[in-house]
PDB file of N, CA and C in Angstrom:
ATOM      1  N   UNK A   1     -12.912 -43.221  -9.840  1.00  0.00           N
ATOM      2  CA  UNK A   1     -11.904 -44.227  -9.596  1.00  0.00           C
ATOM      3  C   UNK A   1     -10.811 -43.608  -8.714  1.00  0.00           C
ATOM      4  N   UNK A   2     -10.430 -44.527  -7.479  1.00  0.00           N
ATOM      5  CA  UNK A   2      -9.370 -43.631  -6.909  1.00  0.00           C
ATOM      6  C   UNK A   2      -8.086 -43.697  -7.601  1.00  0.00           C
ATOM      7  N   UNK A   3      -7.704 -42.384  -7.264  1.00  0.00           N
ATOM      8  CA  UNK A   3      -5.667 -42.110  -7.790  1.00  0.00           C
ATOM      9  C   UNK A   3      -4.892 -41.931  -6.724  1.00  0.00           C
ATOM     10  N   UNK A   4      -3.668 -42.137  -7.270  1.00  0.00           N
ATOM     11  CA  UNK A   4      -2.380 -41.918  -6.317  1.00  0.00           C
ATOM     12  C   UNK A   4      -1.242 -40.759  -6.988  1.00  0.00           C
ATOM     13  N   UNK A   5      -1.146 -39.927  -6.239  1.00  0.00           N
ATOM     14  CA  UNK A   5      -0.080 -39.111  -6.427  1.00  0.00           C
ATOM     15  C   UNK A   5       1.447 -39.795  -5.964  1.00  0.00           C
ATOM     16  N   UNK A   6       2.504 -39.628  -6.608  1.00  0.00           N
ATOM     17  CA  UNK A   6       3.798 -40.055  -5.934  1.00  0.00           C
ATOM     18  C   UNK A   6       4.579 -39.046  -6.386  1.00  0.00           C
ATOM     19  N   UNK A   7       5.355 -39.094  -6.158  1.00  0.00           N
ATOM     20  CA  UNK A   7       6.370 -37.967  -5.559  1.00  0.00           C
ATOM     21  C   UNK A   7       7.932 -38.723  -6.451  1.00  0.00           C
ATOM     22  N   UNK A   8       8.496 -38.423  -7.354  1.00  0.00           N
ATOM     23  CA  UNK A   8      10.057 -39.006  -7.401  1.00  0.00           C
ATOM     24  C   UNK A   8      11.147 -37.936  -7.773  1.00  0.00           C
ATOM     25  N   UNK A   9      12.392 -37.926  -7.270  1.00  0.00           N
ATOM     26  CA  UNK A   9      12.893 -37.350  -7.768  1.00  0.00           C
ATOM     27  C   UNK A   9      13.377 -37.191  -9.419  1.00  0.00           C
ATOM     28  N   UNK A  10      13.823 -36.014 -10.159  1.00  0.00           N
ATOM     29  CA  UNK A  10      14.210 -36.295 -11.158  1.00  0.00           C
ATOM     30  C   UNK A  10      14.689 -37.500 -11.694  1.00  0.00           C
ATOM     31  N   UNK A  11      16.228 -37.943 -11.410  1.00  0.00           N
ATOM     32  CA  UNK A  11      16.272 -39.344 -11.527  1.00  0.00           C
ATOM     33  C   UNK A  11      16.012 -40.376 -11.719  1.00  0.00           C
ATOM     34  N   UNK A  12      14.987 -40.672 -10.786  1.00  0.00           N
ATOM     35  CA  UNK A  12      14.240 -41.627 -10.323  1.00  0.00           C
ATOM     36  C   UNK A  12      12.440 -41.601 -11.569  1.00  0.00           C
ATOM     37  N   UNK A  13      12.214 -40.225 -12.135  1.00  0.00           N
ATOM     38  CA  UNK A  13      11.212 -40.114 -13.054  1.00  0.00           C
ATOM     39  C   UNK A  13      11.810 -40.357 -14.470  1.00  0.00           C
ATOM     40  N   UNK A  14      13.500 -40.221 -14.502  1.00  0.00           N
ATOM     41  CA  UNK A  14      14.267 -40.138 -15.657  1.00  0.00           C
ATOM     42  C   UNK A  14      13.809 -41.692 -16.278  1.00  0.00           C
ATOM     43  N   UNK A  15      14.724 -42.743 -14.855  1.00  0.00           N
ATOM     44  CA  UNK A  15      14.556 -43.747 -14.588  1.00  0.00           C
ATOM     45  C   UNK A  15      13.352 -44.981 -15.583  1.00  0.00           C
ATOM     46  N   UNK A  16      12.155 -44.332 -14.655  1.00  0.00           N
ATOM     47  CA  UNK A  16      10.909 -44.924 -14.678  1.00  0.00           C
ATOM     48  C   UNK A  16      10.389 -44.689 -16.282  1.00  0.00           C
ATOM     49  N   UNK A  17      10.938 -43.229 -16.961  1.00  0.00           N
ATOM     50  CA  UNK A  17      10.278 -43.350 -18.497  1.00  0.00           C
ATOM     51  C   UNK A  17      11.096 -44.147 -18.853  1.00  0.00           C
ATOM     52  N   UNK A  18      12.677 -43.987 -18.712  1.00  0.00           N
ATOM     53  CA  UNK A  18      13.158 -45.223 -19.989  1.00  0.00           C
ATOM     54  C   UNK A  18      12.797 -46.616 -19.562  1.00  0.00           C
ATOM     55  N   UNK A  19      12.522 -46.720 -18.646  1.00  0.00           N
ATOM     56  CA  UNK A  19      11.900 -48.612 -18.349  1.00  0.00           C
ATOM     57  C   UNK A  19      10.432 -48.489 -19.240  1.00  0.00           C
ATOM     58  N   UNK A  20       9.935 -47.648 -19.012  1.00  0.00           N
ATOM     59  CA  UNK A  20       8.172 -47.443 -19.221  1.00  0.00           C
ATOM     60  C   UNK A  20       8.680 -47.448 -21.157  1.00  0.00           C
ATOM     61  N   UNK A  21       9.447 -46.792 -21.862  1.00  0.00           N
ATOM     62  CA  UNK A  21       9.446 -47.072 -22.907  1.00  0.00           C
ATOM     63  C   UNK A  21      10.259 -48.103 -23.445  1.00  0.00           C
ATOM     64  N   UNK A  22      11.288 -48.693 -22.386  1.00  0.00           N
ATOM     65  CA  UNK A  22      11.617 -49.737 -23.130  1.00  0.00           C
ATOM     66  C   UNK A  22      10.692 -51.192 -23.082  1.00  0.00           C
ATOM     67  N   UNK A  23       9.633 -50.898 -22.797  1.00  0.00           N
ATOM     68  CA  UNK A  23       8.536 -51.923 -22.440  1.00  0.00           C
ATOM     69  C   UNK A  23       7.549 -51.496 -23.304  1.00  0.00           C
ATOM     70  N   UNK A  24       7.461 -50.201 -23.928  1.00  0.00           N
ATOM     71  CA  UNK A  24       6.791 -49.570 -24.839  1.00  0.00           C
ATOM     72  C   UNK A  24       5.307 -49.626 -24.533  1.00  0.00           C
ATOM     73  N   UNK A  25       4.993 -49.180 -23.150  1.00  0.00           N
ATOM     74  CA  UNK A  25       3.634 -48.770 -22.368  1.00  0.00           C
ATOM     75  C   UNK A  25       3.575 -47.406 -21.843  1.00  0.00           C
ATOM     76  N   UNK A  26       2.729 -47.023 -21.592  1.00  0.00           N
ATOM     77  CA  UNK A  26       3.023 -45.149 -21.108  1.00  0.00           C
ATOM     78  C   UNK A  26       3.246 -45.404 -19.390  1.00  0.00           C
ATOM     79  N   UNK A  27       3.925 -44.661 -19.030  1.00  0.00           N
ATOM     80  CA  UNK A  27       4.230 -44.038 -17.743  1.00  0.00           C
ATOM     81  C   UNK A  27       3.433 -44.465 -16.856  1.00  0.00           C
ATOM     82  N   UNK A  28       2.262 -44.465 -17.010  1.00  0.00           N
ATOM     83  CA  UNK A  28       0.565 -44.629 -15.891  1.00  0.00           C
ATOM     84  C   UNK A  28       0.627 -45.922 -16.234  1.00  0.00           C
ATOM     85  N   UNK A  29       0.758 -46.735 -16.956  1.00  0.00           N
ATOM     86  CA  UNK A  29       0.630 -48.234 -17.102  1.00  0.00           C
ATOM     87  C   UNK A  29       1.953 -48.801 -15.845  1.00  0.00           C
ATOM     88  N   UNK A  30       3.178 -48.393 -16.505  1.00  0.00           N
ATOM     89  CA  UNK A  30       4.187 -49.140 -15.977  1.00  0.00           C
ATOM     90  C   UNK A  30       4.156 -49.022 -14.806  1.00  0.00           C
ATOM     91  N   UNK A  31       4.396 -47.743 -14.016  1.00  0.00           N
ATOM     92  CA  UNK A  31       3.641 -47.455 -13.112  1.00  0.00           C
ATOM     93  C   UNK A  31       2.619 -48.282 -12.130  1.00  0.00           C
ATOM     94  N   UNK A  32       1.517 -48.481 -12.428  1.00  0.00           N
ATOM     95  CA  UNK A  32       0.113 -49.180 -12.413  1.00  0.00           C
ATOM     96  C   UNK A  32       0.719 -50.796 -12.429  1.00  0.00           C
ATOM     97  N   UNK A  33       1.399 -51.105 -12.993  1.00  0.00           N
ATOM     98  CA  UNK A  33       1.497 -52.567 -12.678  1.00  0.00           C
ATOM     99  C   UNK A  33       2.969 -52.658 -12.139  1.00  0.00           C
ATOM    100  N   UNK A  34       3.667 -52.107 -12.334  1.00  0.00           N
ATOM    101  CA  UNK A  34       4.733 -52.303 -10.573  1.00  0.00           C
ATOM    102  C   UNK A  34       4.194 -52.175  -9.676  1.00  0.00           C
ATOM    103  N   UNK A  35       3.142 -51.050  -9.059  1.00  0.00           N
ATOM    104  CA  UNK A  35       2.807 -51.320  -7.784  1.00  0.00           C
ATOM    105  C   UNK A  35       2.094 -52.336  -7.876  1.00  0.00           C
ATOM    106  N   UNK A  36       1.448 -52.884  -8.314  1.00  0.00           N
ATOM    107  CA  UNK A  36       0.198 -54.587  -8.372  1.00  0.00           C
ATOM    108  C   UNK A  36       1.532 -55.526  -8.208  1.00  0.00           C
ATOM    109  N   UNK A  37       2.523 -55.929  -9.017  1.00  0.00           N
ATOM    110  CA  UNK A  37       3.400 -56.922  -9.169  1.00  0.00           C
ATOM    111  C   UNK A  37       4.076 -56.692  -7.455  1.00  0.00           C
ATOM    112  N   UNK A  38       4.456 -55.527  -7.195  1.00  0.00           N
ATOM    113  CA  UNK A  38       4.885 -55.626  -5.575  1.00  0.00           C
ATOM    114  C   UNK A  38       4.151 -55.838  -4.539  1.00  0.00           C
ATOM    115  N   UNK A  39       3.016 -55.645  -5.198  1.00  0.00           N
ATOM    116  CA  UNK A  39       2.011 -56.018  -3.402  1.00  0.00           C
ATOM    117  C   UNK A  39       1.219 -57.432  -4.000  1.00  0.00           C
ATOM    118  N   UNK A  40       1.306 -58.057  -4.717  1.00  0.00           N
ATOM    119  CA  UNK A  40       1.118 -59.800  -5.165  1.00  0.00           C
ATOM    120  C   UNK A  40       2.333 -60.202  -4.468  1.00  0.00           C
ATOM    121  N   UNK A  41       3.655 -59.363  -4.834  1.00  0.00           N
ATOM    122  CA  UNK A  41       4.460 -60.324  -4.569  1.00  0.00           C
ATOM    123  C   UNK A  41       4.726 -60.714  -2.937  1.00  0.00           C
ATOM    124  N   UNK A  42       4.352 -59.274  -2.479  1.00  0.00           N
ATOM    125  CA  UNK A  42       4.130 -59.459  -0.958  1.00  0.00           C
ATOM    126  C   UNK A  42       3.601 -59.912  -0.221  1.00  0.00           C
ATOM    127  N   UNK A  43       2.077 -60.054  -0.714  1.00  0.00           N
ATOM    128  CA  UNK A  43       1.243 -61.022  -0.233  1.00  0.00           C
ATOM    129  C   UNK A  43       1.729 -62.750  -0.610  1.00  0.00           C
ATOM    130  N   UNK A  44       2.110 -63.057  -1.290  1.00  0.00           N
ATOM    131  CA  UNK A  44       3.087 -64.291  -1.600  1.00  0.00           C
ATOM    132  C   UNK A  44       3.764 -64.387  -0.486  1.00  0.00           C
ATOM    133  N   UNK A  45       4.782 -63.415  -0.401  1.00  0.00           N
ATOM    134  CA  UNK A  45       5.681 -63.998   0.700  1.00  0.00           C
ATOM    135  C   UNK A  45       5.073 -64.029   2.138  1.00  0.00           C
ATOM    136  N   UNK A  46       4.670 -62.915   2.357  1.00  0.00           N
ATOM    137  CA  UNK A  46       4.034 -63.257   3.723  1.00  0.00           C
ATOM    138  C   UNK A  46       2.823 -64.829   4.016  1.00  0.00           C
ATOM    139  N   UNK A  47       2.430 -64.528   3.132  1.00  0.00           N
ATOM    140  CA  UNK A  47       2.065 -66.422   2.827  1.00  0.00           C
ATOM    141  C   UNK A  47       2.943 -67.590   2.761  1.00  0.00           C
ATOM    142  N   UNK A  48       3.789 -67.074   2.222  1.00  0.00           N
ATOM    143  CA  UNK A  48       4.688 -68.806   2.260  1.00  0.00           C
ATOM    144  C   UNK A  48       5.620 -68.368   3.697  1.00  0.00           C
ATOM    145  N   UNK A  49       5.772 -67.207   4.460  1.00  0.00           N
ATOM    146  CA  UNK A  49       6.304 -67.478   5.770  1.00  0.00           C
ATOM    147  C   UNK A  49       5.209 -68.280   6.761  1.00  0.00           C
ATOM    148  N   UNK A  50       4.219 -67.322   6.246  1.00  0.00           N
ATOM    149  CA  UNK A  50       3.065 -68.501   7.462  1.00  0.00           C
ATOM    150  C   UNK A  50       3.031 -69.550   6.929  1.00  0.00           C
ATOM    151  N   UNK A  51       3.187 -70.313   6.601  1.00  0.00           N
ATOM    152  CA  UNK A  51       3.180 -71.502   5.762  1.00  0.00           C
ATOM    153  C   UNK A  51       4.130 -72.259   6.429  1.00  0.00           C
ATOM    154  N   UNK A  52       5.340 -71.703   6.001  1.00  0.00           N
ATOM    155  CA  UNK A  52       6.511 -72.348   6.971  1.00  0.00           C
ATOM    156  C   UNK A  52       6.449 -72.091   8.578  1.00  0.00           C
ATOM    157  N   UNK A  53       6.101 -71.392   8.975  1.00  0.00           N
ATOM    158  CA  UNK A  53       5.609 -71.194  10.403  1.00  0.00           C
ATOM    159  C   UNK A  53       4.643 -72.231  10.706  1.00  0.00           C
ATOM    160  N   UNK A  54       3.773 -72.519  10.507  1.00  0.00           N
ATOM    161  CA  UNK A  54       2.830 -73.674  10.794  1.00  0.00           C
ATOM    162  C   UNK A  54       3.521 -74.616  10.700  1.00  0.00           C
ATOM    163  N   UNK A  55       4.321 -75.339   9.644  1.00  0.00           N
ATOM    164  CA  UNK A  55       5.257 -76.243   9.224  1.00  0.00           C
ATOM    165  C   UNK A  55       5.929 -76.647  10.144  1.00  0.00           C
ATOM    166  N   UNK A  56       6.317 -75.776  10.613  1.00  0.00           N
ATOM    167  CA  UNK A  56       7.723 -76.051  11.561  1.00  0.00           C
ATOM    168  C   UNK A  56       7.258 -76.286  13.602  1.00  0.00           C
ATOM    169  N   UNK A  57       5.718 -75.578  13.116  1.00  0.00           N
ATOM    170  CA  UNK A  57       5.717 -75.372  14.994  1.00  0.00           C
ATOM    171  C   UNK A  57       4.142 -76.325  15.100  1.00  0.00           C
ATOM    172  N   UNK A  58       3.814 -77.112  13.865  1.00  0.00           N
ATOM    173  CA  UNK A  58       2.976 -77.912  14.109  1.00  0.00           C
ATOM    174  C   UNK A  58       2.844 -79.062  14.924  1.00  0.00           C
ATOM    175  N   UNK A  59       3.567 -79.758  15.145  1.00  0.00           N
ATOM    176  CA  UNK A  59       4.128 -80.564  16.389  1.00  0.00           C
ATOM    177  C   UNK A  59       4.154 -80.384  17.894  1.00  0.00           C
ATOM    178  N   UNK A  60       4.433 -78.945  17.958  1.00  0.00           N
ATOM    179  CA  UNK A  60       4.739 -78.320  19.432  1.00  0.00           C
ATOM    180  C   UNK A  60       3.061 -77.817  19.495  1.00  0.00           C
ATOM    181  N   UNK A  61       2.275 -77.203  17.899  1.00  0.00           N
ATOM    182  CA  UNK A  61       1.162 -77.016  18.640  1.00  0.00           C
ATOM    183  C   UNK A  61       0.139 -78.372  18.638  1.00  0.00           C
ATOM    184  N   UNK A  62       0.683 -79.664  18.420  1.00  0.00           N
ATOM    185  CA  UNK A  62      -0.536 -80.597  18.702  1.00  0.00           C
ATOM    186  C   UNK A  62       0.083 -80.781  20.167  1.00  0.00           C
ATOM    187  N   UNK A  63       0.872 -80.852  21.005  1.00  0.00           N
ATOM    188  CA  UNK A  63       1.452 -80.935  22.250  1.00  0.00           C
ATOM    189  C   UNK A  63       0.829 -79.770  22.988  1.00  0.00           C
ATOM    190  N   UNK A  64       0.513 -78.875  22.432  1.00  0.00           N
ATOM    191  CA  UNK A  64      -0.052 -77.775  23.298  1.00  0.00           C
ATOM    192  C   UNK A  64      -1.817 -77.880  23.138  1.00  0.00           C
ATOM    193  N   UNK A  65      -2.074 -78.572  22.381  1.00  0.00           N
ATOM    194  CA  UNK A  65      -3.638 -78.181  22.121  1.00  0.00           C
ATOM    195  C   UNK A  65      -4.202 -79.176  23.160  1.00  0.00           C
TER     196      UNK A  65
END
């Protein structure tokens, strides 16, 4: 299965356990589904911009087609 190494500073690992236990999941979980929840959420948005992009320039492209 592939892995990912990341890199954080102290802080920032301080950070990530007390979220990871105040959610009461280990480190590799919380972890593991922030990055999924940020790249869903990204793919979302870049979807609802094209979305609105078509929306808005659909008119100009039946005039052009």
């Amino acid at each position: 299965m592939p892995a990912l190494n990341l890199t954080f500073t102290d802080d920032e690992m301080e950070a990530l356990r007390a979220a990871a236990s105040a959610r009461r999941v280990s480190l590799k979980a919380f972890a593991h589904d922030a990055v999924l929840a940020s790249s869903s959420e990204h793919s979302l948005r870049v979807g609802d911009a094209a979305r609105r992009v078509a929306e808005r320039s659909a008119e100009l492209n039946k005039r052009l087609a």
